[in-house]
C-alpha atoms as a PDB file:
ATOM      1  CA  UNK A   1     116.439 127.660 111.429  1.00  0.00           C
ATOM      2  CA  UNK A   2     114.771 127.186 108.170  1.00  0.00           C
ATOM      3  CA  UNK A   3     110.719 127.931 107.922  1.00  0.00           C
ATOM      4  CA  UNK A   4     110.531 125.978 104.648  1.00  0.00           C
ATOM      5  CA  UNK A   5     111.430 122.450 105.984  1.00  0.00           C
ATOM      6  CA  UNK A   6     110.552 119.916 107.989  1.00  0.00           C
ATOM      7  CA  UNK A   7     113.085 116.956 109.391  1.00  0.00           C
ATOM      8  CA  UNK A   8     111.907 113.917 108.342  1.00  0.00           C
ATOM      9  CA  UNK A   9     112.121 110.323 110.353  1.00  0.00           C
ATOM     10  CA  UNK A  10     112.830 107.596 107.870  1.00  0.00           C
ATOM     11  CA  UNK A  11     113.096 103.480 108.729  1.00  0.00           C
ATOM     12  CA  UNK A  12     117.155 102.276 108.170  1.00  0.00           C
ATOM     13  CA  UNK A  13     118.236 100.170 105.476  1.00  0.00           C
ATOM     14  CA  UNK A  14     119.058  97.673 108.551  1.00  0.00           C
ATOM     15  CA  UNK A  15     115.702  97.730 110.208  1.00  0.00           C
ATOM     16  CA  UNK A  16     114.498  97.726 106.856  1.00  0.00           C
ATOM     17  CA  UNK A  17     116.434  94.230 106.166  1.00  0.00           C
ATOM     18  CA  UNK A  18     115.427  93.003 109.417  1.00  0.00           C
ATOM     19  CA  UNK A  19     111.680  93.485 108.685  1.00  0.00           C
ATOM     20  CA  UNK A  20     112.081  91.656 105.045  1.00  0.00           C
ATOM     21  CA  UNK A  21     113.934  88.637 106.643  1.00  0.00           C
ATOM     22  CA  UNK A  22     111.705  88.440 109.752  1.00  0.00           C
ATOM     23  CA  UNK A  23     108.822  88.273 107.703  1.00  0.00           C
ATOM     24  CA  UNK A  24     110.387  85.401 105.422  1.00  0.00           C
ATOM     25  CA  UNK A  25     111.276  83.118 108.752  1.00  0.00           C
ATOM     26  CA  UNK A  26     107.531  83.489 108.851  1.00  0.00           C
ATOM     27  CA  UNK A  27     106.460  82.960 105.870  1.00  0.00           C
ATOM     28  CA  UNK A  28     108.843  79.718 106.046  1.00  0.00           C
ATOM     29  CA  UNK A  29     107.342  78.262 109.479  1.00  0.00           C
ATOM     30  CA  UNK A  30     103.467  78.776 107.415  1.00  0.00           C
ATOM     31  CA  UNK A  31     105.161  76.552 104.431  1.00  0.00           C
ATOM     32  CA  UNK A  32     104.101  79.703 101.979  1.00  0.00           C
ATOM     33  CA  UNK A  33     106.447  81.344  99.311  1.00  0.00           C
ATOM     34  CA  UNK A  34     106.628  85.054  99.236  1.00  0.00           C
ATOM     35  CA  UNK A  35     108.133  88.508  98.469  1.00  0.00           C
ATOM     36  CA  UNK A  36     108.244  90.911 100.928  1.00  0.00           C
ATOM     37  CA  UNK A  37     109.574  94.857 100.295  1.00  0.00           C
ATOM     38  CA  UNK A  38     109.584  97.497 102.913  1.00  0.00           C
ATOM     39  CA  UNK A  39     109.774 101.465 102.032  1.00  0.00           C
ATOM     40  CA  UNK A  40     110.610 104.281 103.580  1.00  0.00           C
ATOM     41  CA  UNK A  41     107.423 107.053 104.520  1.00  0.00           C
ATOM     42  CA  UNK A  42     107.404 108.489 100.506  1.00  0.00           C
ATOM     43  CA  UNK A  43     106.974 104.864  99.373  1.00  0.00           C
ATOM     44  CA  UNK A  44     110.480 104.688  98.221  1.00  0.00           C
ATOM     45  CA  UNK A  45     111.596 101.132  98.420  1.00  0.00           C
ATOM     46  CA  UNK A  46     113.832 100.219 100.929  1.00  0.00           C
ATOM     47  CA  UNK A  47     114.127  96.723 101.110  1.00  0.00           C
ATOM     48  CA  UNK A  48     112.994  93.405  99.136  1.00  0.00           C
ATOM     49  CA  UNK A  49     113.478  89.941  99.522  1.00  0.00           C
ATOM     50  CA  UNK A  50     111.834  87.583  96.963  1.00  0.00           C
ATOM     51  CA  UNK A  51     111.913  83.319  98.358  1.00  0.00           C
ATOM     52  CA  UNK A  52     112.410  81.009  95.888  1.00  0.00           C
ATOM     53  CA  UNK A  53     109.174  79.514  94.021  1.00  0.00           C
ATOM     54  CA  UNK A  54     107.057  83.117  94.811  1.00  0.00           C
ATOM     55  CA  UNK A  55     105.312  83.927  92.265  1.00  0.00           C
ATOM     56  CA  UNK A  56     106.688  86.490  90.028  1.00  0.00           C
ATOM     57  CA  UNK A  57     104.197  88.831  89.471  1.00  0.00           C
ATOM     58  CA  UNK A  58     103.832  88.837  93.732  1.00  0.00           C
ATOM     59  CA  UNK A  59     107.252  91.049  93.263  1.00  0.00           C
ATOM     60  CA  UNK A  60     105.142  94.146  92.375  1.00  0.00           C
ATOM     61  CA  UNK A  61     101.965  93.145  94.396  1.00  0.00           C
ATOM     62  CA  UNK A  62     104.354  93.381  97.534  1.00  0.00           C
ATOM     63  CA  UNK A  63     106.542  96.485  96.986  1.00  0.00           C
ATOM     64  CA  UNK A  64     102.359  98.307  96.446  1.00  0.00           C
ATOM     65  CA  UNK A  65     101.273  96.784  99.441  1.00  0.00           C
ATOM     66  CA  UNK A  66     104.024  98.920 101.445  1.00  0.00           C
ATOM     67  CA  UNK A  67     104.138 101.870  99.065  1.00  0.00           C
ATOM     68  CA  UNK A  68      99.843 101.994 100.049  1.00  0.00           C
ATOM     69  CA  UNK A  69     100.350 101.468 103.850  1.00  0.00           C
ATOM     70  CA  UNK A  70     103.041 103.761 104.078  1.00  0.00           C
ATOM     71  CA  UNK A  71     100.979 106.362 101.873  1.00  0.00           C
ATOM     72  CA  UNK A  72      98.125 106.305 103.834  1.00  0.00           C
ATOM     73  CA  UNK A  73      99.148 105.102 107.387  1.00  0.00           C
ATOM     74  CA  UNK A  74      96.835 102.022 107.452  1.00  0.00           C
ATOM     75  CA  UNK A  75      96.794  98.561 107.066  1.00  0.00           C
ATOM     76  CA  UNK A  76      95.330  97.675 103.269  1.00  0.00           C
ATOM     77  CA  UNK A  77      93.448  95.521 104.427  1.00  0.00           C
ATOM     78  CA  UNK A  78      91.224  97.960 105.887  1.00  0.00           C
ATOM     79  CA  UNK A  79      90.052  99.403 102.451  1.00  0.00           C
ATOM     80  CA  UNK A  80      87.082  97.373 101.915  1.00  0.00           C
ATOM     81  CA  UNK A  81      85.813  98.942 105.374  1.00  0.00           C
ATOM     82  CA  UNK A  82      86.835 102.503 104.368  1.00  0.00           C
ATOM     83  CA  UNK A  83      85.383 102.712 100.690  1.00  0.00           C
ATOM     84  CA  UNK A  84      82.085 100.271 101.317  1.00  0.00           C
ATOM     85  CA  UNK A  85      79.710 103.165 100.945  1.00  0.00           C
ATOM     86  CA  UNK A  86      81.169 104.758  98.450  1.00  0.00           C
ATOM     87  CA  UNK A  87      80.618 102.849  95.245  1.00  0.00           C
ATOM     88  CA  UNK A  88      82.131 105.650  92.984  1.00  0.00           C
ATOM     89  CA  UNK A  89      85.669 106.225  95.065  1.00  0.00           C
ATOM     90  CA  UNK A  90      86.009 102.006  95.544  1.00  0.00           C
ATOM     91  CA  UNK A  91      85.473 102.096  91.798  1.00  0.00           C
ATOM     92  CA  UNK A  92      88.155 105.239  91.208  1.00  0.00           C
ATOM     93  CA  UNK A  93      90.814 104.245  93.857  1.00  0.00           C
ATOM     94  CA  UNK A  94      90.484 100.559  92.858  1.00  0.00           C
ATOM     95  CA  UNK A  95      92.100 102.300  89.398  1.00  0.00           C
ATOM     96  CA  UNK A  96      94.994 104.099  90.772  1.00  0.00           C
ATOM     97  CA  UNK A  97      98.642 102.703  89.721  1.00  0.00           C
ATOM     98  CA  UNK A  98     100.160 101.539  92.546  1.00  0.00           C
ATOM     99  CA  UNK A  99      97.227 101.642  95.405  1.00  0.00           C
ATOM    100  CA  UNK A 100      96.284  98.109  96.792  1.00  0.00           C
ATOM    101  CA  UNK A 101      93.153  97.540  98.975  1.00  0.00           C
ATOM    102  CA  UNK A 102      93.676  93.914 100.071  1.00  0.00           C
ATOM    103  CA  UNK A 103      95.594  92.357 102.954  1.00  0.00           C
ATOM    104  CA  UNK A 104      99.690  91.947 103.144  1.00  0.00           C
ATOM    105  CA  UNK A 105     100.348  95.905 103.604  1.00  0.00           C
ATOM    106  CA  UNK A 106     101.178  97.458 107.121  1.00  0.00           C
ATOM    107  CA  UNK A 107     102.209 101.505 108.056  1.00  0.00           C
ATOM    108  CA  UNK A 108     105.227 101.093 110.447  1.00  0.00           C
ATOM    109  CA  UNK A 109     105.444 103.588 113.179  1.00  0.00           C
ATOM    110  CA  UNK A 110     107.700 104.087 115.501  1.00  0.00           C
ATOM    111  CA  UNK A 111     106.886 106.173 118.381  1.00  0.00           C
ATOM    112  CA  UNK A 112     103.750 107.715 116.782  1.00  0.00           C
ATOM    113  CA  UNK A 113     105.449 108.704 113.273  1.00  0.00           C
ATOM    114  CA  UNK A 114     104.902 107.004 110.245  1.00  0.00           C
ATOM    115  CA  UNK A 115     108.540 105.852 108.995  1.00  0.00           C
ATOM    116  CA  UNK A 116     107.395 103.443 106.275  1.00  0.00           C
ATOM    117  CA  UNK A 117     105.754 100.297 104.921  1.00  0.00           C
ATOM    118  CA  UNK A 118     105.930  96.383 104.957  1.00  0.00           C
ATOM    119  CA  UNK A 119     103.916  94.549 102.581  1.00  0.00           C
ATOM    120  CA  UNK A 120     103.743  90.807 101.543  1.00  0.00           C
ATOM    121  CA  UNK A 121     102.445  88.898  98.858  1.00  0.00           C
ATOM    122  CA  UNK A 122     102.267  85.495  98.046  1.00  0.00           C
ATOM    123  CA  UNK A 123      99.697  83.632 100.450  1.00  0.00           C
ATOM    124  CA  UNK A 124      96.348  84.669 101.361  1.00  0.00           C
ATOM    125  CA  UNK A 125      95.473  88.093 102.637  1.00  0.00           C
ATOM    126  CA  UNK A 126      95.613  86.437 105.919  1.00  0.00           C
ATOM    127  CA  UNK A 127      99.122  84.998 105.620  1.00  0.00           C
ATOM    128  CA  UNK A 128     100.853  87.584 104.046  1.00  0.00           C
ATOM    129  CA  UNK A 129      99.222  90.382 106.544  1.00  0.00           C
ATOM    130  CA  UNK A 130     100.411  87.820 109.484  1.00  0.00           C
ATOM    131  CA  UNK A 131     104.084  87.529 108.143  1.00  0.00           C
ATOM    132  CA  UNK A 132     104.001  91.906 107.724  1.00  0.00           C
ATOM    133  CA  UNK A 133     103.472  91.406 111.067  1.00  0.00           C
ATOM    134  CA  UNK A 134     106.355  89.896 111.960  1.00  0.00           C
ATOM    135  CA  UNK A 135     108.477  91.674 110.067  1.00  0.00           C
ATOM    136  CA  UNK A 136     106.908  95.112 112.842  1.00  0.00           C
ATOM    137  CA  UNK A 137     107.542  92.339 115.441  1.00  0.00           C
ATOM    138  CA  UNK A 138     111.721  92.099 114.813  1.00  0.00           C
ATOM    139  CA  UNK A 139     111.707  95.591 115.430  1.00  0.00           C
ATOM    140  CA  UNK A 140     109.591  95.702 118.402  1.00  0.00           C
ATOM    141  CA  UNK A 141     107.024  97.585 116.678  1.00  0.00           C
ATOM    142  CA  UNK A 142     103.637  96.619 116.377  1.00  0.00           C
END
């Protein structure tokens, strides 16, 4: 046995496609248009499903959102909370390339181990965090 690795638990390309689709049926029943990408724990897309009429430059909005929630194993839109006394690191994170800290991004975990990230964009904050959230649901993860 090896001292200078670790075995790694990533989310399938089929859960992966069942979170992106789940998430659209959502987004459908709200009457919004979005894209929705899920990576695996790295932020290493996975998965992406763009409906027709979301806006384009949602694509890269989306595929963030679950890069930043699987980075960091929270939801984005819990940034604001986490930075609001900190003026100077809202200021320098707000800057980074590929960090979002609005609604639409979600860690998913499956028994207590981070094995990606769903995020959403194309409605509100609100909408797209609630269709993430049914993308966790099709996989009985929450």
């Amino acid at each position: 046995m090896s001292t200078h690795s670790i075995t790694q638990r990533l989310i399938t390309a089929e859960a992966a496609s069942a979170a992106c689709r789940a998430a659209l049926a959502q987004a459908e029943a709200r009457g919004i248009r979005i894209n929705v990408a899920v990576t695996d724990a790295s932020g290493t897309l996975m998965a992406f499903l763009r409906m027709p009429g979301a806006f384009l430059h949602s694509i890269d909005i989306a595929i963030d959102k679950a890069c930043t929630a699987a980075s960091f194993g929270f939801p984005t839109s819990q940034w604001n909370a986490a930075v609001a006394d900190d003026e100077l690191l809202r200021i320098g994170l707000n800057q980074r390339p590929r960090l979002v800290m609005f609604g639409g991004g979600l860690p998913i975990v499956e028994a207590g181990i981070r094995i990606g990230g769903i995020g959403v964009s194309g409605g509100s904050a609100a909408e797209d965090e609630a269709c993430a959230h049914a993308g966790l649901a099709a996989l009985n993860l929450t």
